[in-house]
PDB file of N, CA and C in Angstrom:
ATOM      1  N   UNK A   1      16.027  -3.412 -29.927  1.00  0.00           N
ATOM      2  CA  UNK A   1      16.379  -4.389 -28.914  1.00  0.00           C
ATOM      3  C   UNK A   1      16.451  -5.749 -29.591  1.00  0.00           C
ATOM      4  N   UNK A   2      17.761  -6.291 -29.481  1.00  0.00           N
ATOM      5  CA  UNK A   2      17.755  -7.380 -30.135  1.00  0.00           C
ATOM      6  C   UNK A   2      16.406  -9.061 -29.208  1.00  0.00           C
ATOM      7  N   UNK A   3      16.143  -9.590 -30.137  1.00  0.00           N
ATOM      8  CA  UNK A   3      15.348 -11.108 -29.947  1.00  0.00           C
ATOM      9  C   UNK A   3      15.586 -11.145 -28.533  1.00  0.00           C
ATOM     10  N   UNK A   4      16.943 -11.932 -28.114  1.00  0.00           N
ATOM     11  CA  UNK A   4      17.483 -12.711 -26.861  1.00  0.00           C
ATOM     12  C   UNK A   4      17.001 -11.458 -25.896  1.00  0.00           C
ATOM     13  N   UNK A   5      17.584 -10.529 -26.028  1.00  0.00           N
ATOM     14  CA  UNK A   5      16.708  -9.201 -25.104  1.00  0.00           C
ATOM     15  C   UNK A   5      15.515  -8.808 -24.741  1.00  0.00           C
ATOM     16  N   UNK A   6      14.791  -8.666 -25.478  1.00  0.00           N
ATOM     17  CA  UNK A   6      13.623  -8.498 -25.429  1.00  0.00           C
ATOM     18  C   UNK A   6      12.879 -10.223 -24.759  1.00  0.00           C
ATOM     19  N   UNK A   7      13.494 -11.084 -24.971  1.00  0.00           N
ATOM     20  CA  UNK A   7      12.871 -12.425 -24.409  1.00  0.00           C
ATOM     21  C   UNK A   7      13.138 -12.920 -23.149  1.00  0.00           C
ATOM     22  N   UNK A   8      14.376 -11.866 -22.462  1.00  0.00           N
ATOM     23  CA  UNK A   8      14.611 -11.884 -21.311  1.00  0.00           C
ATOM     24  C   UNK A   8      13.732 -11.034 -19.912  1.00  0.00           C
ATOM     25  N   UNK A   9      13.232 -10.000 -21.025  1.00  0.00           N
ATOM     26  CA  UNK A   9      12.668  -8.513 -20.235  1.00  0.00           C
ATOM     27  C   UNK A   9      11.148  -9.473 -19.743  1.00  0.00           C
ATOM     28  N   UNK A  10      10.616  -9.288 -21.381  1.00  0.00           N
ATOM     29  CA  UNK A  10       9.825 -10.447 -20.816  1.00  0.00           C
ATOM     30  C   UNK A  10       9.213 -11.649 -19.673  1.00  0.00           C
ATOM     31  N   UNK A  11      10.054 -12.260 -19.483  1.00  0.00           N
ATOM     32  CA  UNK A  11      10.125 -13.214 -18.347  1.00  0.00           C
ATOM     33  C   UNK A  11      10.157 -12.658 -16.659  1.00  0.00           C
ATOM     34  N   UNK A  12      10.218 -11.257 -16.936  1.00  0.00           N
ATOM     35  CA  UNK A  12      10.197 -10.045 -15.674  1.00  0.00           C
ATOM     36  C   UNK A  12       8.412  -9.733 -15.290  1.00  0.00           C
ATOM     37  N   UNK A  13       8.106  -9.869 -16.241  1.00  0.00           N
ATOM     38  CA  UNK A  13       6.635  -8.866 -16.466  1.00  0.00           C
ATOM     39  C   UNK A  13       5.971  -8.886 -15.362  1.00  0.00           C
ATOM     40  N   UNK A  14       5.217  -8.293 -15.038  1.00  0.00           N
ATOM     41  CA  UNK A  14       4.747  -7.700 -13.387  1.00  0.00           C
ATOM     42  C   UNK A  14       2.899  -8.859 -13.955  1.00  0.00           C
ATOM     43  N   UNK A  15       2.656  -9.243 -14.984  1.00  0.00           N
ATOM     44  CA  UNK A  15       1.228  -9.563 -15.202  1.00  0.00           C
ATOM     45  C   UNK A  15       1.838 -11.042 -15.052  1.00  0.00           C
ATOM     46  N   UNK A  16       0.569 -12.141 -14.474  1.00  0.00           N
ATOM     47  CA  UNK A  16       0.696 -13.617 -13.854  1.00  0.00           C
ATOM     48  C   UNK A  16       0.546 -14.086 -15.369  1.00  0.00           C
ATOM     49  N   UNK A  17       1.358 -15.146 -15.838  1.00  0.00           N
ATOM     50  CA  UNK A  17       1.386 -15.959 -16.857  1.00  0.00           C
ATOM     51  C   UNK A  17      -0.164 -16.698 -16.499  1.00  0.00           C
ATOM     52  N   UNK A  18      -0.432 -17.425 -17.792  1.00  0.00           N
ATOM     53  CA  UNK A  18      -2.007 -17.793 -17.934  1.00  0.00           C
ATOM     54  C   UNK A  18      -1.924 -19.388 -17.282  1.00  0.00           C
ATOM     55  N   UNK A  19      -0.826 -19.850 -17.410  1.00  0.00           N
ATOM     56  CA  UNK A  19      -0.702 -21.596 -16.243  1.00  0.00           C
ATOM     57  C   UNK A  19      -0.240 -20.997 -14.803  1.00  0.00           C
ATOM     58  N   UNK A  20       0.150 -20.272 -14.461  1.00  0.00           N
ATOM     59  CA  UNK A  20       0.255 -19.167 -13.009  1.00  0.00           C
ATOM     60  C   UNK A  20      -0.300 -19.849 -12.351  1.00  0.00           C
ATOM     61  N   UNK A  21       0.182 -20.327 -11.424  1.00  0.00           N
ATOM     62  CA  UNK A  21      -0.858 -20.615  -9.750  1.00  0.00           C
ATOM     63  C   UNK A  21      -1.467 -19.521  -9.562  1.00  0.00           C
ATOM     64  N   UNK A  22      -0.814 -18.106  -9.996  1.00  0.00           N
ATOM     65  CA  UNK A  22      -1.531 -16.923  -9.394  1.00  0.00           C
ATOM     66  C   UNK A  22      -2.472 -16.352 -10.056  1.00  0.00           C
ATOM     67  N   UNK A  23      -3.173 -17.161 -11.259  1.00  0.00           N
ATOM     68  CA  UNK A  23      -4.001 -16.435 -11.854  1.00  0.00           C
ATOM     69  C   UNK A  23      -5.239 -17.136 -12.268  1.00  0.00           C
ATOM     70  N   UNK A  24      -5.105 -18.279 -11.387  1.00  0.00           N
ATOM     71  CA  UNK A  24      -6.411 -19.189 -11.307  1.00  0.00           C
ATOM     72  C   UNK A  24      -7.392 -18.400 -10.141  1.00  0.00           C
ATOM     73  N   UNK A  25      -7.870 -18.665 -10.117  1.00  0.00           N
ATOM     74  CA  UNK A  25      -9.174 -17.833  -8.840  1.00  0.00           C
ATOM     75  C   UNK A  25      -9.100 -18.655  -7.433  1.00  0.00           C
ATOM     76  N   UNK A  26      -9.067 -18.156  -6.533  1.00  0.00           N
ATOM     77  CA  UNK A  26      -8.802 -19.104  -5.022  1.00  0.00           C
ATOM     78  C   UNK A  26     -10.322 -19.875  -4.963  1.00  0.00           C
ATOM     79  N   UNK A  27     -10.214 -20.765  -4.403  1.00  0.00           N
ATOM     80  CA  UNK A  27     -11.695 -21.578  -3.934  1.00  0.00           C
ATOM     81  C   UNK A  27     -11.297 -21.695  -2.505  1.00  0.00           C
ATOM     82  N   UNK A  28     -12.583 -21.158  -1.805  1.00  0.00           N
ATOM     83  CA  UNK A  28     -12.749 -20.923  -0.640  1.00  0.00           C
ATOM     84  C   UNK A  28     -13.570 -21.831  -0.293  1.00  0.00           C
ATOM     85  N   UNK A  29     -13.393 -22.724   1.042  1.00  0.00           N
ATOM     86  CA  UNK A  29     -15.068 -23.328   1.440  1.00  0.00           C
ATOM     87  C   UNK A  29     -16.369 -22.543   1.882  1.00  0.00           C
ATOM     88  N   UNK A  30     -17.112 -22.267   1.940  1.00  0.00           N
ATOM     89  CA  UNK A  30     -17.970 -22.029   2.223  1.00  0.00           C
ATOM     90  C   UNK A  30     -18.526 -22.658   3.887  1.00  0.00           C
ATOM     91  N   UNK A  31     -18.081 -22.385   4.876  1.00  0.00           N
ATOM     92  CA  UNK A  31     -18.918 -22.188   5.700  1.00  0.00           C
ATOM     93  C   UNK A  31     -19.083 -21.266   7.121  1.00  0.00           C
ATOM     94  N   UNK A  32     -19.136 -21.874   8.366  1.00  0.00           N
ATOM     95  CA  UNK A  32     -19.677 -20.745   9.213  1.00  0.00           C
ATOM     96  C   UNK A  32     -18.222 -19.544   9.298  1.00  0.00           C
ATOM     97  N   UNK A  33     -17.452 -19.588   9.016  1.00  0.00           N
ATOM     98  CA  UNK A  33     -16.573 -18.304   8.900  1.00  0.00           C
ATOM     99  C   UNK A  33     -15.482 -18.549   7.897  1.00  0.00           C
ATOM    100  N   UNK A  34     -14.664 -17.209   8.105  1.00  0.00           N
ATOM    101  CA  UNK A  34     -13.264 -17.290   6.893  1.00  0.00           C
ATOM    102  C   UNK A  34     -12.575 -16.367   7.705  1.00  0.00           C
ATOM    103  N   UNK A  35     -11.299 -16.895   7.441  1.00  0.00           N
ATOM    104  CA  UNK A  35      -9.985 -16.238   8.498  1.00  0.00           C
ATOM    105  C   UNK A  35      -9.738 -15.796   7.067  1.00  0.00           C
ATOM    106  N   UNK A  36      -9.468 -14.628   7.007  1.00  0.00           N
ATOM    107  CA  UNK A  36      -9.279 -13.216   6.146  1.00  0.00           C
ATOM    108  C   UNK A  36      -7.781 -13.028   6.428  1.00  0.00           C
ATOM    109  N   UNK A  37      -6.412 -13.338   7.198  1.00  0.00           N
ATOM    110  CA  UNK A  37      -5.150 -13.181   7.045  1.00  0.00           C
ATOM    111  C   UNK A  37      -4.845 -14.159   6.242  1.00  0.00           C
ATOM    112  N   UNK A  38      -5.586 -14.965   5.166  1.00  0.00           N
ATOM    113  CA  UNK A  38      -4.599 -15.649   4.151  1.00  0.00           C
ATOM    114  C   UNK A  38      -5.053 -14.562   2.800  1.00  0.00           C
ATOM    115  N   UNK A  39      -5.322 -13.619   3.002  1.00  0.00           N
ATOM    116  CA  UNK A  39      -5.548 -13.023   1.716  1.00  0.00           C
ATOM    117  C   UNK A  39      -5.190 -11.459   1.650  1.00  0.00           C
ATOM    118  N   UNK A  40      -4.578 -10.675   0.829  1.00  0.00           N
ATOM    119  CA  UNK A  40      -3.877  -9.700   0.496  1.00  0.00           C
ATOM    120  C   UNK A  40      -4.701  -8.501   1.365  1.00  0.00           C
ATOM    121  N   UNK A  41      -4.127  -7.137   1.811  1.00  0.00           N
ATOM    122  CA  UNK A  41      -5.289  -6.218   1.886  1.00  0.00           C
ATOM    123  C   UNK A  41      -6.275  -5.767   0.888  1.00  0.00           C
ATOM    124  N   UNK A  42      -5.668  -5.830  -0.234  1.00  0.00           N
ATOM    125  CA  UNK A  42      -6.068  -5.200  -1.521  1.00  0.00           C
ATOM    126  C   UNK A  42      -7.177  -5.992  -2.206  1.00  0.00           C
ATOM    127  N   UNK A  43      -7.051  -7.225  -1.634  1.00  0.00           N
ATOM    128  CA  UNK A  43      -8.303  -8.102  -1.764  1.00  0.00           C
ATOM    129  C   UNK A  43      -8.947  -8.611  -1.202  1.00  0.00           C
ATOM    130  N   UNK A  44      -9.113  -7.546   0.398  1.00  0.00           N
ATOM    131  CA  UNK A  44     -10.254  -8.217   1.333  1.00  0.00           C
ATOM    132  C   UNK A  44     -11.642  -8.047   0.872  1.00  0.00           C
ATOM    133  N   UNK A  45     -11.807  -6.412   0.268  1.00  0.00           N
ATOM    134  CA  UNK A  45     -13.551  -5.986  -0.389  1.00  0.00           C
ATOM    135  C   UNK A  45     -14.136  -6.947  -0.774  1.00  0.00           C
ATOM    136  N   UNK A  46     -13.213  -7.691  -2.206  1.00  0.00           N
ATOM    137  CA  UNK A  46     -14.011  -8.558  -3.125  1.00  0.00           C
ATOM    138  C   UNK A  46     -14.004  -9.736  -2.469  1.00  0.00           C
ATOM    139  N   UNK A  47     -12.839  -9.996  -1.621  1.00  0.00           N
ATOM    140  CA  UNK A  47     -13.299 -11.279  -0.885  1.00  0.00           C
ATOM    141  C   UNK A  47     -14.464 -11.523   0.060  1.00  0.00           C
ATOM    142  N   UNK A  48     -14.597 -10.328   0.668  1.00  0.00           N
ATOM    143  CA  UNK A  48     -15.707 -10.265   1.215  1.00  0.00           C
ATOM    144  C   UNK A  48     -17.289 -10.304   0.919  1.00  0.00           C
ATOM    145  N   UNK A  49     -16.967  -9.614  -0.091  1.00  0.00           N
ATOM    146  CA  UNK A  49     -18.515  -9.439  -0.895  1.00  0.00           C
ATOM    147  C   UNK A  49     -18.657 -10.622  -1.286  1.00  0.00           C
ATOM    148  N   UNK A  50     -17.720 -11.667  -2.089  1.00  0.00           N
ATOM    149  CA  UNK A  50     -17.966 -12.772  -2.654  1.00  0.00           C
ATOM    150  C   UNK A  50     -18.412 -13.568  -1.825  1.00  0.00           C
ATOM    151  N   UNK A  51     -17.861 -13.369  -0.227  1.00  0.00           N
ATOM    152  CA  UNK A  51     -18.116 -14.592   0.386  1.00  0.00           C
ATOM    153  C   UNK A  51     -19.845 -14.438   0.992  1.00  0.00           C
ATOM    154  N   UNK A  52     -20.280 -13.015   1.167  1.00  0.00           N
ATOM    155  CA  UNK A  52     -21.632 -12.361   1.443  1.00  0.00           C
ATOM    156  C   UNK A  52     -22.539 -13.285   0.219  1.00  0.00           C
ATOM    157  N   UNK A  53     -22.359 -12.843  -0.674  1.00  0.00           N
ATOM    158  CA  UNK A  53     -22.858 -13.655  -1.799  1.00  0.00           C
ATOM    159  C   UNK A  53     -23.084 -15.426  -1.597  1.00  0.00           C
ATOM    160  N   UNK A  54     -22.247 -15.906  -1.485  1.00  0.00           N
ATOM    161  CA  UNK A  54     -22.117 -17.426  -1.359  1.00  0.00           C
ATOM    162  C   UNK A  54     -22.323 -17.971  -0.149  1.00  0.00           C
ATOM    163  N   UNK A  55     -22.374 -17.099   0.743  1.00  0.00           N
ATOM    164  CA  UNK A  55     -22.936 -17.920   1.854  1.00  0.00           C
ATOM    165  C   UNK A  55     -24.779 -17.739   1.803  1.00  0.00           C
ATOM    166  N   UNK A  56     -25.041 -16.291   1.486  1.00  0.00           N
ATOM    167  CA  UNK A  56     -26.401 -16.505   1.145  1.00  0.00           C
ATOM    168  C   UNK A  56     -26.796 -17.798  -0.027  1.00  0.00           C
ATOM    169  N   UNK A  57     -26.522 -18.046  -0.809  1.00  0.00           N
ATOM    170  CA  UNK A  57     -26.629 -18.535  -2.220  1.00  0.00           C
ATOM    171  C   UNK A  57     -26.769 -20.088  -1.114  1.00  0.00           C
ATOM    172  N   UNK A  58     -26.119 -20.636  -0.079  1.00  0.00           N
ATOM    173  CA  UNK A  58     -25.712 -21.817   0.180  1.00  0.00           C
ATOM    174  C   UNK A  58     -26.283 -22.165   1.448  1.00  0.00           C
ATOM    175  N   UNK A  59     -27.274 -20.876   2.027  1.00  0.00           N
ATOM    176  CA  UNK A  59     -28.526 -20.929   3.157  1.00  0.00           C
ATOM    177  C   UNK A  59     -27.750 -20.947   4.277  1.00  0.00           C
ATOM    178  N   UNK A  60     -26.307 -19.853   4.246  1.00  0.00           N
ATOM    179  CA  UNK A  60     -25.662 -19.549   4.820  1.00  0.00           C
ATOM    180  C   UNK A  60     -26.042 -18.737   5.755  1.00  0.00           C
ATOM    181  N   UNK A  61     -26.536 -17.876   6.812  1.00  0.00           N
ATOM    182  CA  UNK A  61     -27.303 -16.259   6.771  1.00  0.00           C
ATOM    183  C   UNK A  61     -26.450 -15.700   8.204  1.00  0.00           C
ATOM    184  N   UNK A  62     -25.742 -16.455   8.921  1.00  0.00           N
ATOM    185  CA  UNK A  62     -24.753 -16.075   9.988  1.00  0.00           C
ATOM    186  C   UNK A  62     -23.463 -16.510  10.556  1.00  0.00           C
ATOM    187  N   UNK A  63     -22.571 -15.913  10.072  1.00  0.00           N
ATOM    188  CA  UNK A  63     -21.156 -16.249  10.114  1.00  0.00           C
ATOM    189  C   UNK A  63     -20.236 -15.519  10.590  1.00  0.00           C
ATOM    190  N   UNK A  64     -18.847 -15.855  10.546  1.00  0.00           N
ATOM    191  CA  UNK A  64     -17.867 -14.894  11.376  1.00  0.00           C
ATOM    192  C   UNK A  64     -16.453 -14.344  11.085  1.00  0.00           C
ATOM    193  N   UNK A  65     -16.729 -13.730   9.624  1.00  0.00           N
ATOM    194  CA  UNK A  65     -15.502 -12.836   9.137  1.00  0.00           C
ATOM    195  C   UNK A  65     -14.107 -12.577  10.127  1.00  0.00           C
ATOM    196  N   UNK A  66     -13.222 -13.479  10.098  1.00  0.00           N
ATOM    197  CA  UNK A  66     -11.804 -13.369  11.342  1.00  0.00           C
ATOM    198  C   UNK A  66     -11.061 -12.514  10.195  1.00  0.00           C
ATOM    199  N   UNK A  67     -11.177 -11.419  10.904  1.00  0.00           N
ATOM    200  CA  UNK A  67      -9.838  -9.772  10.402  1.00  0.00           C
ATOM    201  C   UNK A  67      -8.731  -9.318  11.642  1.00  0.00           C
ATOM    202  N   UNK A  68      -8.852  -9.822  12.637  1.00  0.00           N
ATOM    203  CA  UNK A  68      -7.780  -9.930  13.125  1.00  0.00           C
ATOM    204  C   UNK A  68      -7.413  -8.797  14.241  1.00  0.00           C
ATOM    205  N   UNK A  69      -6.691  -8.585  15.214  1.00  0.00           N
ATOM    206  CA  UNK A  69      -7.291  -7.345  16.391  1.00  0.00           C
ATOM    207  C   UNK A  69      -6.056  -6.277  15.744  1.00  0.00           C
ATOM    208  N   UNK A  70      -5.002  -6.658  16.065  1.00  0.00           N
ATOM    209  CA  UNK A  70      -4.208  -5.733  15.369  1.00  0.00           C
ATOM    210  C   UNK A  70      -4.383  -3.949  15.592  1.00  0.00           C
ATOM    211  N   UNK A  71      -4.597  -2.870  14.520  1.00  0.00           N
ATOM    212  CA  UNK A  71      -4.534  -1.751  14.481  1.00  0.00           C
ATOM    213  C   UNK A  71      -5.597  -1.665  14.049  1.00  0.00           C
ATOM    214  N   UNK A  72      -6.658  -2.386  13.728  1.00  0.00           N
ATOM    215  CA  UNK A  72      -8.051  -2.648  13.381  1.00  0.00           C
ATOM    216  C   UNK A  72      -8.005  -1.650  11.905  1.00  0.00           C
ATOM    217  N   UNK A  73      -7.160  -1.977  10.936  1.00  0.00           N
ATOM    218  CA  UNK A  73      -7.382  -1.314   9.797  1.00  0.00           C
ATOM    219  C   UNK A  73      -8.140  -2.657   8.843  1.00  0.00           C
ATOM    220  N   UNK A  74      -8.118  -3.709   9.062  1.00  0.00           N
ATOM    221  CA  UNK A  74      -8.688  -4.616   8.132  1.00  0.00           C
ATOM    222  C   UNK A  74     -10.179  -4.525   8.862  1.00  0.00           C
ATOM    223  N   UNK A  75     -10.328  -4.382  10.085  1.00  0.00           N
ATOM    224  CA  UNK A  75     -12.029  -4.239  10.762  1.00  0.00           C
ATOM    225  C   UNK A  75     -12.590  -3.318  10.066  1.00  0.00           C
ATOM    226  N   UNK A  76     -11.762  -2.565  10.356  1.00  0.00           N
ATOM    227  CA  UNK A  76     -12.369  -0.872   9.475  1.00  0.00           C
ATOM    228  C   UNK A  76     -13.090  -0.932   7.921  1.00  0.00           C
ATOM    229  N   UNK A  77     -12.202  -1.693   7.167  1.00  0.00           N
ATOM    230  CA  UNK A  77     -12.048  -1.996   6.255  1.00  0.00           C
ATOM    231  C   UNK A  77     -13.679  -3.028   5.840  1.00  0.00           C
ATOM    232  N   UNK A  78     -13.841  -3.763   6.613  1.00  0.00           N
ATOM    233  CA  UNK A  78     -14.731  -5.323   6.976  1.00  0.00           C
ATOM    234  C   UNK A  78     -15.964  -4.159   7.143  1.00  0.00           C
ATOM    235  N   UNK A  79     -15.762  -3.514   7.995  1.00  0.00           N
ATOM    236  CA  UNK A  79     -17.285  -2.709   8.416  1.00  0.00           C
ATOM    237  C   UNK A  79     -17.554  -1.692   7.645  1.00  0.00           C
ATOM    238  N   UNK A  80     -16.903  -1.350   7.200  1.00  0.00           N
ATOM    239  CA  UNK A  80     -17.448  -0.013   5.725  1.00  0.00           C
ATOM    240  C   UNK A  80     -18.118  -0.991   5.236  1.00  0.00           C
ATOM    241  N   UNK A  81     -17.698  -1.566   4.115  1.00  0.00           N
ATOM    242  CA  UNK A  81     -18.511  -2.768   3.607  1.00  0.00           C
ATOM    243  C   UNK A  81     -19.533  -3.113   3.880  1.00  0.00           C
ATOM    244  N   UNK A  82     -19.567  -3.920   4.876  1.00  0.00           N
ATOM    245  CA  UNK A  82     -21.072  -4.506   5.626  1.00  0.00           C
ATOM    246  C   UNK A  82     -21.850  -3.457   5.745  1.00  0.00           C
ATOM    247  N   UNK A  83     -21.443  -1.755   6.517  1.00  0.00           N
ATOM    248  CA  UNK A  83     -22.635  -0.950   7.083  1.00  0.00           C
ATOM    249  C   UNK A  83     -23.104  -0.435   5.514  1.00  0.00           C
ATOM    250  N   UNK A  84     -22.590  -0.757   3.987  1.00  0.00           N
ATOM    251  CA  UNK A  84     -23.470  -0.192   2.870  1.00  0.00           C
ATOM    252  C   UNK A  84     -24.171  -1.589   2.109  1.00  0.00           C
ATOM    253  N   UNK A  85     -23.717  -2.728   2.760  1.00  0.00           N
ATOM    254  CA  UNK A  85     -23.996  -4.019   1.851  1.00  0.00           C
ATOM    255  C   UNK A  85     -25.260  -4.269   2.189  1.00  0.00           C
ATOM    256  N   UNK A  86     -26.637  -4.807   0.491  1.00  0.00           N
ATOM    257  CA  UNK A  86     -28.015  -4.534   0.319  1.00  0.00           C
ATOM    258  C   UNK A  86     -28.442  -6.332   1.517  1.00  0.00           C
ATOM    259  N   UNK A  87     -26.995  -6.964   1.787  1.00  0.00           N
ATOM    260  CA  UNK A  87     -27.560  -8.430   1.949  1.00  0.00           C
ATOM    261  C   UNK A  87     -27.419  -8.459   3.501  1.00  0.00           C
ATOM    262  N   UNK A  88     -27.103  -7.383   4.375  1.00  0.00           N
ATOM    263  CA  UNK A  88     -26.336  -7.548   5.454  1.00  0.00           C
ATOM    264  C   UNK A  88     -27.595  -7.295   6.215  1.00  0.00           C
ATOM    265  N   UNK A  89     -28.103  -7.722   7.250  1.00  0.00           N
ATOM    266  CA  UNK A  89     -28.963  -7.323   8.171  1.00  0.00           C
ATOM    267  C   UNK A  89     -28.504  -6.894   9.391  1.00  0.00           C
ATOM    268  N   UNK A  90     -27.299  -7.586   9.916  1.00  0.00           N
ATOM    269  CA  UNK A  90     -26.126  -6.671  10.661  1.00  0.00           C
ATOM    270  C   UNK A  90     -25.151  -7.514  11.352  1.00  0.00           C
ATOM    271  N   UNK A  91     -24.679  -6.493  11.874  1.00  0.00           N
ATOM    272  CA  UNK A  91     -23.139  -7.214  12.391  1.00  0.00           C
ATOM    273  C   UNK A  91     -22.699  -6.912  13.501  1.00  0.00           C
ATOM    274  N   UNK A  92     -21.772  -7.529  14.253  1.00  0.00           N
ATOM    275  CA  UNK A  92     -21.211  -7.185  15.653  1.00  0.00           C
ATOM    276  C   UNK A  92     -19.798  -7.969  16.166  1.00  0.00           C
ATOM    277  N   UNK A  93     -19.202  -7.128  17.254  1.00  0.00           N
ATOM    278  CA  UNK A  93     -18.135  -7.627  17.278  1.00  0.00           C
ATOM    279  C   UNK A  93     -18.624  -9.228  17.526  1.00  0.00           C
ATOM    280  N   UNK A  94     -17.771 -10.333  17.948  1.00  0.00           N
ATOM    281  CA  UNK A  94     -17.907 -11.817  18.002  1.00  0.00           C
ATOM    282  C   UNK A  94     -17.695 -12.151  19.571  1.00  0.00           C
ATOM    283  N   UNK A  95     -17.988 -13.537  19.996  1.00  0.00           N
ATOM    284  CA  UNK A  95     -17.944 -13.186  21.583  1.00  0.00           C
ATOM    285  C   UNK A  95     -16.419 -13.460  21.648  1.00  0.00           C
ATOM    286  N   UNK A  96     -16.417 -12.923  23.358  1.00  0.00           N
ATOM    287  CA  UNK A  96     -14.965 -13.342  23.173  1.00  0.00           C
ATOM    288  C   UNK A  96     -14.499 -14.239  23.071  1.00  0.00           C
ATOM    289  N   UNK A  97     -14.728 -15.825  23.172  1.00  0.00           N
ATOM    290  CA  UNK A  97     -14.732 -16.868  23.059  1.00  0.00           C
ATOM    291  C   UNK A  97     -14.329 -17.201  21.689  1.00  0.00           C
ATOM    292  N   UNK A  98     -14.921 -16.496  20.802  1.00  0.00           N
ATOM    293  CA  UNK A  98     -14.751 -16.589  19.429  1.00  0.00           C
ATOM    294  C   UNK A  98     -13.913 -15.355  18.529  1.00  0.00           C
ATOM    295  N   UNK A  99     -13.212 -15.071  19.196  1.00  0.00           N
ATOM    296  CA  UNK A  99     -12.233 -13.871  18.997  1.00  0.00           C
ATOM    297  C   UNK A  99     -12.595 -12.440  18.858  1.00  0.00           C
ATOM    298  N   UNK A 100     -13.705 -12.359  19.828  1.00  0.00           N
ATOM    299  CA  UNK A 100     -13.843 -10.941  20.348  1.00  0.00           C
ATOM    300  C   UNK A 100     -13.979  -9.510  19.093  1.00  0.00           C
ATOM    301  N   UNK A 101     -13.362  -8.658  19.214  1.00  0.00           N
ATOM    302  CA  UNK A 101     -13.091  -7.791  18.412  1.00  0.00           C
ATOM    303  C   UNK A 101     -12.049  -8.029  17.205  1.00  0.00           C
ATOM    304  N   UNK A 102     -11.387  -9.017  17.364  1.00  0.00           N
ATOM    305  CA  UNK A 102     -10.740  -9.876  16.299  1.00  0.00           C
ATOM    306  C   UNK A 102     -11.575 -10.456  15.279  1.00  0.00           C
ATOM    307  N   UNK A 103     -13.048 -10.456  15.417  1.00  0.00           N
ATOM    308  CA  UNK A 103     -13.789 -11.352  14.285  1.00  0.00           C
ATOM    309  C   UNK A 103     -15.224 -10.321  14.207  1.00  0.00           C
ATOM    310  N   UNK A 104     -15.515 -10.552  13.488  1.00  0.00           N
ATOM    311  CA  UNK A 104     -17.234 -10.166  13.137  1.00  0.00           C
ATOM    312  C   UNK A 104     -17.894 -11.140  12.838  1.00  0.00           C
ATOM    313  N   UNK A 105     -19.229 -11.306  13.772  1.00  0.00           N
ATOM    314  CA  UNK A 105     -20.192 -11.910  13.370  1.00  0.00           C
ATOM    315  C   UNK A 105     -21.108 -11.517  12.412  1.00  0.00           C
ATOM    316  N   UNK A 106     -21.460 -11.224  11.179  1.00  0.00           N
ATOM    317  CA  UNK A 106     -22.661 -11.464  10.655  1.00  0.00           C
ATOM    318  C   UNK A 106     -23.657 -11.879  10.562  1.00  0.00           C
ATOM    319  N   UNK A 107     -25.178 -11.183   9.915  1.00  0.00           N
ATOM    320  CA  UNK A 107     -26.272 -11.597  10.335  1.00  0.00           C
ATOM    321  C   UNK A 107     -26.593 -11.280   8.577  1.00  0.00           C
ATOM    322  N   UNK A 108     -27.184 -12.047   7.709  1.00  0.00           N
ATOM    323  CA  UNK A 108     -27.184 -11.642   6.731  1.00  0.00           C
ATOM    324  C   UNK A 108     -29.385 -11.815   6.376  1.00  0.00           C
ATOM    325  N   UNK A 109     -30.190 -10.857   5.294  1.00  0.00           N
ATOM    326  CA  UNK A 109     -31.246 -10.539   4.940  1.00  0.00           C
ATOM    327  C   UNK A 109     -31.502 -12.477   4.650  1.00  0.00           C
ATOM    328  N   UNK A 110     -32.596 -12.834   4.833  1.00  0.00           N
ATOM    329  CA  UNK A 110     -32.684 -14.218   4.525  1.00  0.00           C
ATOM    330  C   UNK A 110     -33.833 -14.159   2.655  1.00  0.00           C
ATOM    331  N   UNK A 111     -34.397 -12.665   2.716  1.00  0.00           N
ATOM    332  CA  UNK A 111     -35.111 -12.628   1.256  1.00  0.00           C
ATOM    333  C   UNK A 111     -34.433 -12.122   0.210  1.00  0.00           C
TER     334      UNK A 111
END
């Protein structure tokens, strides 16, 4: 494959260049909830866990994961998680006021 070819294929590549907007890490705020439709399916787990993590870390201990009412595959998704996670003390749908079965409240271990 000649140079110019191969330097074209290149510029295709499915992996985020290293100045990438897409390959810096998102910063999230930290507080009483996170609306979860700005982020991929494929990266709700780790978003989640991370945010379990950092809200404890920040004397966070009850908040309100928004996944959205939909076909409840991202809830599904939200509550596997939580019912095996060591930090979770528990969870429930949110009132309706606060988007019902559309959100989860969390209750997270304070030790």
């Amino acid at each position: 494959m000649s140079r110019e070819r191969k330097d074209q294929s290149e510029k295709f590549s499915d992996e985020p260049e290293m100045d990438s907007p897409f390959s810096q890490p998102v910063v999230v705020p930290i507080e009483d909830s996170i609306d979860l439709h700005a982020f991929s399916p494929k990266d709700i787990p780790s978003v989640v866990e991370e945010y379990l993590e950092q809200c404890r870390l920040a004397g966070i201990y009850e908040f309100r994961l928004i996944h959205g009412r939909g076909k409840g595959v991202q809830r599904r998704i939200v509550r596997s998680l939580l019912e095996r996670h060591p930090l979770v003390l528990s969870f429930k749908d949110a009132p309706s006021e606060s988007g019902g079965w559309g959100s989860t409240v969390v209750v997270l271990r304070k030790s």
